[in-house]
Protein backbone atom coordinates (compact mmCIF):
# COMPACT_ATOMS: atom_id res chain seq x y z
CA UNK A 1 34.50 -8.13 -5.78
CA UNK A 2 33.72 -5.95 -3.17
CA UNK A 3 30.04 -4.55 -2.85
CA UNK A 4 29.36 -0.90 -2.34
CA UNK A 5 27.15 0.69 0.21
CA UNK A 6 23.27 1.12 -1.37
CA UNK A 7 22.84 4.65 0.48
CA UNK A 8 21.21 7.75 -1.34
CA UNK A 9 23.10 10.85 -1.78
CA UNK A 10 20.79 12.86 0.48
CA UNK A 11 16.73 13.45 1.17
CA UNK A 12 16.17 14.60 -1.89
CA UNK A 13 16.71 11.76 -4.07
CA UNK A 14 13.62 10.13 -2.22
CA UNK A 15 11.20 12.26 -3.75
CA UNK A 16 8.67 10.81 -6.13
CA UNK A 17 7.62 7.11 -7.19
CA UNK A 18 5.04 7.50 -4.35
CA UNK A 19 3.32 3.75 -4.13
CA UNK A 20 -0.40 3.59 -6.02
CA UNK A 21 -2.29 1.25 -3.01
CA UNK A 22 -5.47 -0.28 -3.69
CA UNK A 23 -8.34 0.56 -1.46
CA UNK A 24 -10.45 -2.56 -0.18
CA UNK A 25 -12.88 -1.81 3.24
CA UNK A 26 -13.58 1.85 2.67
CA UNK A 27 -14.94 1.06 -1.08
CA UNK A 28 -16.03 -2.24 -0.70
CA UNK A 29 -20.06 -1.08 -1.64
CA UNK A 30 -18.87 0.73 -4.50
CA UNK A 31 -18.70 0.10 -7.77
CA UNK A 32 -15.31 0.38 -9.66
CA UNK A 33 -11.51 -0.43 -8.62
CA UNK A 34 -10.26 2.48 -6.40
CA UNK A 35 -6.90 3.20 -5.76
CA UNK A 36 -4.90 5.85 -3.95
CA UNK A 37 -1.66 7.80 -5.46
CA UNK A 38 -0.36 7.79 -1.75
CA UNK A 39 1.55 11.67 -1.15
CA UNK A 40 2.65 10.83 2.08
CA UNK A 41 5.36 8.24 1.08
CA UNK A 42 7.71 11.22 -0.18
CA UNK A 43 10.16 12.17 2.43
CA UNK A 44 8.60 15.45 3.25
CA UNK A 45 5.01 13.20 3.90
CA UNK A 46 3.31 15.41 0.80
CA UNK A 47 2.77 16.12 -2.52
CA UNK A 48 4.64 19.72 -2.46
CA UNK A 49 7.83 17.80 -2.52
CA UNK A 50 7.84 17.69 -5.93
CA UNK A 51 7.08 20.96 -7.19
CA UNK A 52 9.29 22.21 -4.32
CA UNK A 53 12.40 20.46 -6.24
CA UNK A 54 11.36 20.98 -9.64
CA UNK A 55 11.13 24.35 -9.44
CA UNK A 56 14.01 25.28 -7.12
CA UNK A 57 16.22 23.57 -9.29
CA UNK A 58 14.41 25.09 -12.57
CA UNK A 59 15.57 28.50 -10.88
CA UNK A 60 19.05 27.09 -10.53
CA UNK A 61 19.31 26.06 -14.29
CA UNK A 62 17.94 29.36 -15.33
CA UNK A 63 20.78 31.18 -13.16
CA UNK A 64 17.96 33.42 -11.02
CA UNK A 65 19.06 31.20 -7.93
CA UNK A 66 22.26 31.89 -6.91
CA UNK A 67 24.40 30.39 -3.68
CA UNK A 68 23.12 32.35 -0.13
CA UNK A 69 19.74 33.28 -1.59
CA UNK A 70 16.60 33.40 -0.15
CA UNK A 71 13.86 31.46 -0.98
CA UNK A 72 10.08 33.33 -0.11
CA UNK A 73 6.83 31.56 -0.39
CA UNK A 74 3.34 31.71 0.33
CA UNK A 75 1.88 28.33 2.17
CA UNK A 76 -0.78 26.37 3.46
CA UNK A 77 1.83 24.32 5.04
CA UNK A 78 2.92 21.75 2.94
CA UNK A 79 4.38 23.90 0.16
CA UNK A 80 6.47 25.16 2.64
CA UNK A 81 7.67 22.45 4.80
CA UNK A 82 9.20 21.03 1.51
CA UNK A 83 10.85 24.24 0.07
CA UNK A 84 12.27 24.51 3.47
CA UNK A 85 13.69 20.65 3.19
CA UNK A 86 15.27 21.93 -0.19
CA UNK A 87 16.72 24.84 1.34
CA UNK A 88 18.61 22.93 4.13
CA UNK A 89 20.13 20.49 1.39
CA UNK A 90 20.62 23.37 -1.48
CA UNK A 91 22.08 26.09 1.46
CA UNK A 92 19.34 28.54 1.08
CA UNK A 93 17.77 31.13 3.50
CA UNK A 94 13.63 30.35 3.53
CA UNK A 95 10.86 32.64 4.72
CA UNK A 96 7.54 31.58 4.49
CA UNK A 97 4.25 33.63 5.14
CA UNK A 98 1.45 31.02 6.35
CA UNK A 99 -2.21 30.78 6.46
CA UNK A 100 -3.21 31.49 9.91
CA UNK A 101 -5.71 28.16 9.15
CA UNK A 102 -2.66 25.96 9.37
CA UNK A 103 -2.69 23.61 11.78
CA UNK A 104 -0.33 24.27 14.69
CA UNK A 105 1.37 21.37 13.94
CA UNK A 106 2.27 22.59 10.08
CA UNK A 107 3.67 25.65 11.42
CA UNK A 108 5.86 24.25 14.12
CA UNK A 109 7.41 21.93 11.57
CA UNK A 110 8.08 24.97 9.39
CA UNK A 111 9.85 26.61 12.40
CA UNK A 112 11.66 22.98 13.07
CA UNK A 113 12.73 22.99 9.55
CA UNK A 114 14.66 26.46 10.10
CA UNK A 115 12.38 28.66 8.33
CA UNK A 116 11.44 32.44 8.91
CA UNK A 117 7.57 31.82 9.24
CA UNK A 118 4.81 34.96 8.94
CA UNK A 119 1.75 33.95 10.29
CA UNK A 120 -0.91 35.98 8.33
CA UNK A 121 -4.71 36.34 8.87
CA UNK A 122 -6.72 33.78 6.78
CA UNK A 123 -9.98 35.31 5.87
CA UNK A 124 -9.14 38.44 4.58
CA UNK A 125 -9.04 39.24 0.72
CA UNK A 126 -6.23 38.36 -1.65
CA UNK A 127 -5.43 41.78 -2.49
CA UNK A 128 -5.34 42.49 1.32
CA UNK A 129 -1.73 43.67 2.65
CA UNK A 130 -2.46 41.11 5.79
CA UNK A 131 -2.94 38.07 2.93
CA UNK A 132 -0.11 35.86 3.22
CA UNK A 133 0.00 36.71 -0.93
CA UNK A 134 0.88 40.10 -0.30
CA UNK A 135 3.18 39.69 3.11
CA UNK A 136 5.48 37.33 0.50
CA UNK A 137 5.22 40.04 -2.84
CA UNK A 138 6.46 42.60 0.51
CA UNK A 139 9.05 40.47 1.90
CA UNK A 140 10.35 39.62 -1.76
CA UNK A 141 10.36 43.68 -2.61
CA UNK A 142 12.40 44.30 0.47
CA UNK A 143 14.89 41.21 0.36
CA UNK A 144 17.60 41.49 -1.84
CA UNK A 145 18.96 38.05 -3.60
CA UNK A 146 15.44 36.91 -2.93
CA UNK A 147 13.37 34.64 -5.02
CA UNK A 148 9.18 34.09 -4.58
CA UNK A 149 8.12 30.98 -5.77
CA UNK A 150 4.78 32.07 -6.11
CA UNK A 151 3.16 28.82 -6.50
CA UNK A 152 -0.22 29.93 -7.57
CA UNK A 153 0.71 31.46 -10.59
CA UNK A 154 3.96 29.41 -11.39
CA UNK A 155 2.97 27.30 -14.64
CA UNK A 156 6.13 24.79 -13.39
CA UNK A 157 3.79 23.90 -10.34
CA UNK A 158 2.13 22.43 -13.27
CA UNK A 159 5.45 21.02 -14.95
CA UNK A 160 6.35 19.21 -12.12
CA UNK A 161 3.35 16.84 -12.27
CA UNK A 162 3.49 16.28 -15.53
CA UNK A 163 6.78 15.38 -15.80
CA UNK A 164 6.33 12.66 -12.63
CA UNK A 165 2.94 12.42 -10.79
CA UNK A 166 1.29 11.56 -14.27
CA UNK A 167 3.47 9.43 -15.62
CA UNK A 168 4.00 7.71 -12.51
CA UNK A 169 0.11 6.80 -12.59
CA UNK A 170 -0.10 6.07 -16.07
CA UNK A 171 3.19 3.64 -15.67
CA UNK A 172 1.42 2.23 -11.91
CA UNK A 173 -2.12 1.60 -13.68
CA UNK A 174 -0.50 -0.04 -17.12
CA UNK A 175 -2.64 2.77 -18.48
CA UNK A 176 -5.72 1.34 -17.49
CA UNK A 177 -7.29 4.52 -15.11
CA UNK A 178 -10.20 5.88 -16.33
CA UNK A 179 -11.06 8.21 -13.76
CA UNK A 180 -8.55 10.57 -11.80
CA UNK A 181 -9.92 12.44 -8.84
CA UNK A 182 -7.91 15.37 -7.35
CA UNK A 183 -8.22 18.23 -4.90
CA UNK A 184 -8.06 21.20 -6.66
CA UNK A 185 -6.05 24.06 -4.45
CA UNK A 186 -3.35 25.63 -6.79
CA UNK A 187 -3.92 23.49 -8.87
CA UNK A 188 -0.74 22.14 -10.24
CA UNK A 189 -1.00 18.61 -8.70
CA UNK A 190 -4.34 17.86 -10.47
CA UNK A 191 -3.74 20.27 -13.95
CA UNK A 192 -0.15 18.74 -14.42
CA UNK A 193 -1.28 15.06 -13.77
CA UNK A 194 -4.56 15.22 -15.79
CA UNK A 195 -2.39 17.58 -18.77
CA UNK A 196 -0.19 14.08 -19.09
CA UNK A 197 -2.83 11.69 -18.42
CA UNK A 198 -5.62 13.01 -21.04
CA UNK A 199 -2.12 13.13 -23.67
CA UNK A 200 -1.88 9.47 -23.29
CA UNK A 201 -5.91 9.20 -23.52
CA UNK A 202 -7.86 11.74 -23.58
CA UNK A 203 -10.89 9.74 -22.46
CA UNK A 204 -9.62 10.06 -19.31
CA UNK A 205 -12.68 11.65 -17.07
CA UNK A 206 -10.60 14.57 -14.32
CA UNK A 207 -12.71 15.37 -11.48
CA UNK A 208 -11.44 18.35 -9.24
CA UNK A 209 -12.52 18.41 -5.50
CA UNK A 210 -13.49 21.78 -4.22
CA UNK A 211 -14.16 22.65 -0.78
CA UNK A 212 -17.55 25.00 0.27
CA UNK A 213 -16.13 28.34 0.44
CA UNK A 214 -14.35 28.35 -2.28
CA UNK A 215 -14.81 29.90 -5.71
CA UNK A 216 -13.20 27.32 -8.15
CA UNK A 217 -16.26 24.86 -9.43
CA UNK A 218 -17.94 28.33 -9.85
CA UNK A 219 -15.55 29.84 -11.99
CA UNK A 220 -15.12 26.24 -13.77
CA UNK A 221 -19.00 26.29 -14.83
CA UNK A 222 -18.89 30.23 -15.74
CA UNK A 223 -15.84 31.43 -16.20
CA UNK A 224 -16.41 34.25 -13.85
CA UNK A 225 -15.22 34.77 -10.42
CA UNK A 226 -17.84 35.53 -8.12
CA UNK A 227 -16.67 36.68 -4.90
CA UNK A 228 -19.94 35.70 -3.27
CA UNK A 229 -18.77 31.98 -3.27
CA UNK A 230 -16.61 32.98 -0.78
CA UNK A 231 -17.01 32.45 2.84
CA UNK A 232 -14.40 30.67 5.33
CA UNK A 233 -14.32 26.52 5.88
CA UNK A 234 -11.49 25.03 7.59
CA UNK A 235 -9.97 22.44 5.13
CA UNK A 236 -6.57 23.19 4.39
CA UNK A 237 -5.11 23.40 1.29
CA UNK A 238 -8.08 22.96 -1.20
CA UNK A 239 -9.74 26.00 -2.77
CA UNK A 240 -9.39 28.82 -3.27
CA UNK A 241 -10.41 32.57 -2.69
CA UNK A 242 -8.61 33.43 -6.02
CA UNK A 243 -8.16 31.89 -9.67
CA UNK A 244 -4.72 30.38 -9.91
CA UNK A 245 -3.05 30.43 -12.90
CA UNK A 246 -1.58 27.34 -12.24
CA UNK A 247 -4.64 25.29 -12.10
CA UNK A 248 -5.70 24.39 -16.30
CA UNK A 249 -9.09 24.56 -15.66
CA UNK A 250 -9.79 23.38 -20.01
CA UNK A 251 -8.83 19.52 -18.61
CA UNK A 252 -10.60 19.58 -15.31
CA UNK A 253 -14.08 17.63 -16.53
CA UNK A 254 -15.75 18.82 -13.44
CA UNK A 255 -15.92 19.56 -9.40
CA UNK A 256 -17.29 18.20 -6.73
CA UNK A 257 -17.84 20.47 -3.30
CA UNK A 258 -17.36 18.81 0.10
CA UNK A 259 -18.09 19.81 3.56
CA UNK A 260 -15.54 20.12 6.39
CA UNK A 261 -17.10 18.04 8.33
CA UNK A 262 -17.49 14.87 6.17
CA UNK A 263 -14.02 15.41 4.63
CA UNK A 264 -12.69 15.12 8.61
CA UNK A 265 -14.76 12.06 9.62
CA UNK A 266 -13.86 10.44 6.01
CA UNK A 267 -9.83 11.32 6.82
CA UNK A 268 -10.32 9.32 10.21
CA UNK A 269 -12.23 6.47 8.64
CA UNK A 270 -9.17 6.14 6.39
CA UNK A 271 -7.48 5.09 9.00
CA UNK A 272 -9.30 3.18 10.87
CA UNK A 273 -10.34 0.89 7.60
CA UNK A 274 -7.29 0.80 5.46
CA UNK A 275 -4.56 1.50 8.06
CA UNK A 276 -3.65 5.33 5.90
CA UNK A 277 -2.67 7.96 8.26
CA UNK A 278 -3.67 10.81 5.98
CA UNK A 279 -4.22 14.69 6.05
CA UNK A 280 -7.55 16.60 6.25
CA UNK A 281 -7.12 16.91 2.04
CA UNK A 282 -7.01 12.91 1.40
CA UNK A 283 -10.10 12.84 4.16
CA UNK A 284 -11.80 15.93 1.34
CA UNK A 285 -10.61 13.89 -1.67
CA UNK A 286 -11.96 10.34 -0.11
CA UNK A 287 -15.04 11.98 0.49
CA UNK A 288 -15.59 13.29 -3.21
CA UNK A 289 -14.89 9.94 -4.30
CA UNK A 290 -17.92 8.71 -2.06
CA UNK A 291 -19.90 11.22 -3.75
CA UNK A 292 -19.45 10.94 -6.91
CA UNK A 293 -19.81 7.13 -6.55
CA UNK A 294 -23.15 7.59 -4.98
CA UNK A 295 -24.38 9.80 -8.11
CA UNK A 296 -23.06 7.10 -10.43
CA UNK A 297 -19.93 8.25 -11.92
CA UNK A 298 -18.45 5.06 -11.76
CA UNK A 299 -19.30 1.63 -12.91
CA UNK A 300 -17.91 -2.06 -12.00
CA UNK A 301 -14.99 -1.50 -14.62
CA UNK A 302 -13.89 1.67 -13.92
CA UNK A 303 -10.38 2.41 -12.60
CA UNK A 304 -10.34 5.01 -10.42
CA UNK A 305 -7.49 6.93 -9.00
CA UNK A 306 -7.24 9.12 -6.35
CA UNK A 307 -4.91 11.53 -5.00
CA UNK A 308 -3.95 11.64 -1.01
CA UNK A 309 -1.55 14.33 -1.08
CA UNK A 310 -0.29 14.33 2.68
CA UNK A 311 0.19 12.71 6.18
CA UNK A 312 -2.19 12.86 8.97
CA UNK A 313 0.53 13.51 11.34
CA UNK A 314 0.26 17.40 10.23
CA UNK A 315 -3.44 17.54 11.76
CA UNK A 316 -2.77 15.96 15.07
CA UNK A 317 -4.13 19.56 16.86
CA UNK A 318 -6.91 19.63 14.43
CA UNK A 319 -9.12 16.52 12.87
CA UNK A 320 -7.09 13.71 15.15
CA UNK A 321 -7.81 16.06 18.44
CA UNK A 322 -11.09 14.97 19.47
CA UNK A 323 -11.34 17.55 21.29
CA UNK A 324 -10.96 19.95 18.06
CA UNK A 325 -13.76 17.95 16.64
CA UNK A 326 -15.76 18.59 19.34
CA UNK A 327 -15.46 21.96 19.27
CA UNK A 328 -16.33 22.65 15.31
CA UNK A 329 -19.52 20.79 15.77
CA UNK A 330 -18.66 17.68 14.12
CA UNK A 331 -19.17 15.19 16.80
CA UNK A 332 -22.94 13.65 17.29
CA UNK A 333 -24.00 10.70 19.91
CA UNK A 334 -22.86 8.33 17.05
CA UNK A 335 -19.29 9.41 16.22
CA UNK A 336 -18.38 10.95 20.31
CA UNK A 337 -16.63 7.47 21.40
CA UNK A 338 -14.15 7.33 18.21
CA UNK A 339 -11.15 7.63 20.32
CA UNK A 340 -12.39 6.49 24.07
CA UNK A 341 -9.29 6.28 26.38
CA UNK A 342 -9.66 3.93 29.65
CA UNK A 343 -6.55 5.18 32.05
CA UNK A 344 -5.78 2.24 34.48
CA UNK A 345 -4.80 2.80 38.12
């Protein structure tokens, strides 16, 4: 009998079942079991992946995508990068208006990918016709055949997760988590996983990670957006100067804030402890684990899971340069010689 060639179709068909890794040096004080939901495995290295193909192919179903349409969308990066993947495989058009706090690296990757990037102003107002919100609603107006994805407010960001990242976890942990940790940027990654998650038990404690800056864990304790929260921090993709609709903000328990400057040194020490290459959002969501260790959320049975939603090899001109580092401020006598470099002659 003659054996047939184990090849997938194309890229696509990689996304998802992302490995759940245990994490050993970096926790090794702390009480509980900690593992990491590792984002970087999917073949666009994040997260996005899957609401990028969930909802592109929602739009398909639903006949509002048609062949030689554009695809618009606003991005951090990530979002983007994987929409753009989808487009080369599906044979659409993409423009995509960016965050001018994305790395350099994010945005040459978008250009790589053969998107139609708009580099817009980051801290200006969301109703601002700069933001890269309204550049997008613009560009959508004046495109014909053009579809925004509009992840913010785009309750199948949420869909996606539940219908993989959650039970993914739930499947990887035998149902044994007790604690999911999450950034918390649109929203959909932690609101879809913990919607699916708290279904299965709702005892289930959800812990968002918010960056300083950012009005989220704000509007989470009051309900009321409070613009005075708002200031700019460098951390990409995690919080927000706006309420997204797609983050469920009834099964978030609580938030924890963290500073761009621990979430960066906590990235690289990822690295150099467990061998994870991971973006400056894994380094903030590591961090909030520390935290919220150190103020006793957990105890010696806990399971605790924790989302890294991207690779590291997106910041390489930001918290991998040292010389980035240097410049923000977050380098003192004790962390200066992380990456010393001896050039022989």
């Amino acid at each position: 009998m003659k054996e047939e060639i184990k090849a997938h179709n194309n890229v696509l068909e990689l996304i998802g079942n992302t490995p759940l890794i245990k994490l050993n040096k970096i926790t090794q004080k702390m009480k509980g079991n900690f593992f990491a939901k590792v984002e970087a495995f999917n073949p666009g290295h994040s997260t996005k992946d899957r609401i990028a193909l969930y909802i592109i192919e929602e739009a398909e179903r639903k006949g509002i995508l048609k062949p030689g349409d554009t695809i618009i969308e606003t991005t951090s990066g990530n979002t983007g990068f994987s929409i753009a993947m989808v487009s080369i495989i599906k044979g659409y058009e993409c423009i995509l208006a960016v965050s001018s706090k994305s790395s350099a690296d994010k945005i040459d990757m978008l250009k790589t990918m053969g998107a139609k990037v708009y580099v817009c102003p980051a801290h200006v107002s969301a109703d601002d016709p700069r933001s890269y919100y309204e550049v997008a609603k613009r560009l959508h107006n004046e495109i014909k055949g053009s579809v925004y994805i509009n992840q913010y407010f785009n309750e199948l960001n949420i869909d996606a997760h539940y219908q993989t990242t959650g039970p993914e976890i739930w499947e990887q942990t035998a149902g044994k988590i007790t604690h999911l940790v999450a950034c918390s940027g649109t929203g959909g990654t932690i609101s879809g996983t913990a919607r699916f998650l708290k279904q299965k038990n709702p005892n289930i404690k959800v812990i968002g990670i918010d960056a300083y800056g950012s009005v989220l864990q704000k509007y989470h304790q009051t309900k009321e957006f409070d613009a005075n929260e708002i200031y700019p921090y460098r951390i990409e993709g995690l919080g927000k100067n706006l309420i997204p609709t797609a983050t469920d903000f009834n099964i978030i328990d609580k938030f924890e804030k963290v500073t761009d400057e621990s979430s960066a040194h906590t990235a690289r020490e990822l690295a150099k402890t467990e061998g994870l290459f991971v973006g400056y959002t894994s380094g903030a969501a590591m961090q909030g684990l520390k935290q919220l260790e150190e103020e006793g959320e957990f105890d010696q049975d806990s399971n605790i899971v924790v989302i890294f939603p991207d690779h590291g090899s997106r910041y390489m001109s930001k918290i991998y340069n040292d010389e980035w580092m240097s410049q923000q401020g977050f380098f003192d006598s004790e962390t200066a010689e992380i990456h010393q470099i001896e050039f022989v002659k």
